[in-house]
Protein backbone atom coordinates (compact mmCIF):
# COMPACT_ATOMS: atom_id res chain seq x y z
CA UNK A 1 37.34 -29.96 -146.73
CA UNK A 2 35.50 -32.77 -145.69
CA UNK A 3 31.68 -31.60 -145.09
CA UNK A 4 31.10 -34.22 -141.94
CA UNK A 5 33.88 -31.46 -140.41
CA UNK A 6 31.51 -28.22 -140.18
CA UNK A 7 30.48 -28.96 -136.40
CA UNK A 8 33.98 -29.16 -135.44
CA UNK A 9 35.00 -26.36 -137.67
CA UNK A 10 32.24 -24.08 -136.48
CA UNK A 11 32.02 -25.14 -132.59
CA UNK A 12 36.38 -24.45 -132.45
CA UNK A 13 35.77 -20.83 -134.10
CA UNK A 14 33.01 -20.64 -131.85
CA UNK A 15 35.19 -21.59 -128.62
CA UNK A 16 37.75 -19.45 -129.92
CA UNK A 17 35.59 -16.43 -130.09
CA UNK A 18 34.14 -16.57 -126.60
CA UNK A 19 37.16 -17.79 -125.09
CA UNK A 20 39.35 -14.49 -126.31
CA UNK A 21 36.38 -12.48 -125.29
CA UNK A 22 35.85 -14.01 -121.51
CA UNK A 23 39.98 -13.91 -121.35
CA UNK A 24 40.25 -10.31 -122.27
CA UNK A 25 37.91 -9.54 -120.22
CA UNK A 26 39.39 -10.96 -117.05
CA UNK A 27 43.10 -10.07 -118.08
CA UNK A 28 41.74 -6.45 -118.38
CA UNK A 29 40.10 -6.96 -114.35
CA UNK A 30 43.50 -8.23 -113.33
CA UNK A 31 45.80 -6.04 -115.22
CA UNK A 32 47.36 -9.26 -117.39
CA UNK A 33 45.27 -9.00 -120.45
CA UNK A 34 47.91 -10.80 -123.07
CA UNK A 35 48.66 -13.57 -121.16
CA UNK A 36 45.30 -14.14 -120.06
CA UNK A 37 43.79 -13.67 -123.28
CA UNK A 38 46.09 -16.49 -124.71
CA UNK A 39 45.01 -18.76 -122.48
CA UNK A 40 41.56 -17.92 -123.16
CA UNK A 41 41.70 -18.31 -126.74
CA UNK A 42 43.69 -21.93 -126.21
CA UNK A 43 41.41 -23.47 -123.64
CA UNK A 44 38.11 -21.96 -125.74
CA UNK A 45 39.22 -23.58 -128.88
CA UNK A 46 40.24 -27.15 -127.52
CA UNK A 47 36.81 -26.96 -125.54
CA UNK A 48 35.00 -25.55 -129.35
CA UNK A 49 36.83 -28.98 -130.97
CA UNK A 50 35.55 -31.34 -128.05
CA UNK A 51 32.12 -30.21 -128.53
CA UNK A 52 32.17 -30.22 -131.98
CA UNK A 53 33.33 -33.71 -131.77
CA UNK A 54 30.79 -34.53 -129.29
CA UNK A 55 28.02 -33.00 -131.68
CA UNK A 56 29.55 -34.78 -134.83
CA UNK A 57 29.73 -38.08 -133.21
CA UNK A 58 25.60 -37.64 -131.91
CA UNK A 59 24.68 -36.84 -135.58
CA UNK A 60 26.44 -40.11 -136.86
């Protein structure tokens, strides 16, 4: 693994970790917790990369 990838690596699990958590949470409100947990976990870990990114590219 390259080491210039950590920001990516660790803003993605980041994303994906608060994304699954804020989408269970609202698919449990609204009685749709797998579908809306899904999404949750996609659109939290394409945000996590596009930070990390962001952060990588600052540092460079």
């Amino acid at each position: 693994m390259d080491k210039n990838n950590i920001p990516v690596i660790t803003c993605m699990c980041s994303g994906m970790t608060i994304g699954l958590a804020i989408g269970g949470a609202v698919g449990l409100s609204q009685g749709r917790a797998g579908i809306t947990t899904c999404y949750g976990l996609l659109f939290g870990m394409i945000i996590g990369v596009i930070i990390g990114t962001v952060i990588k590219k600052v540092k460079e």
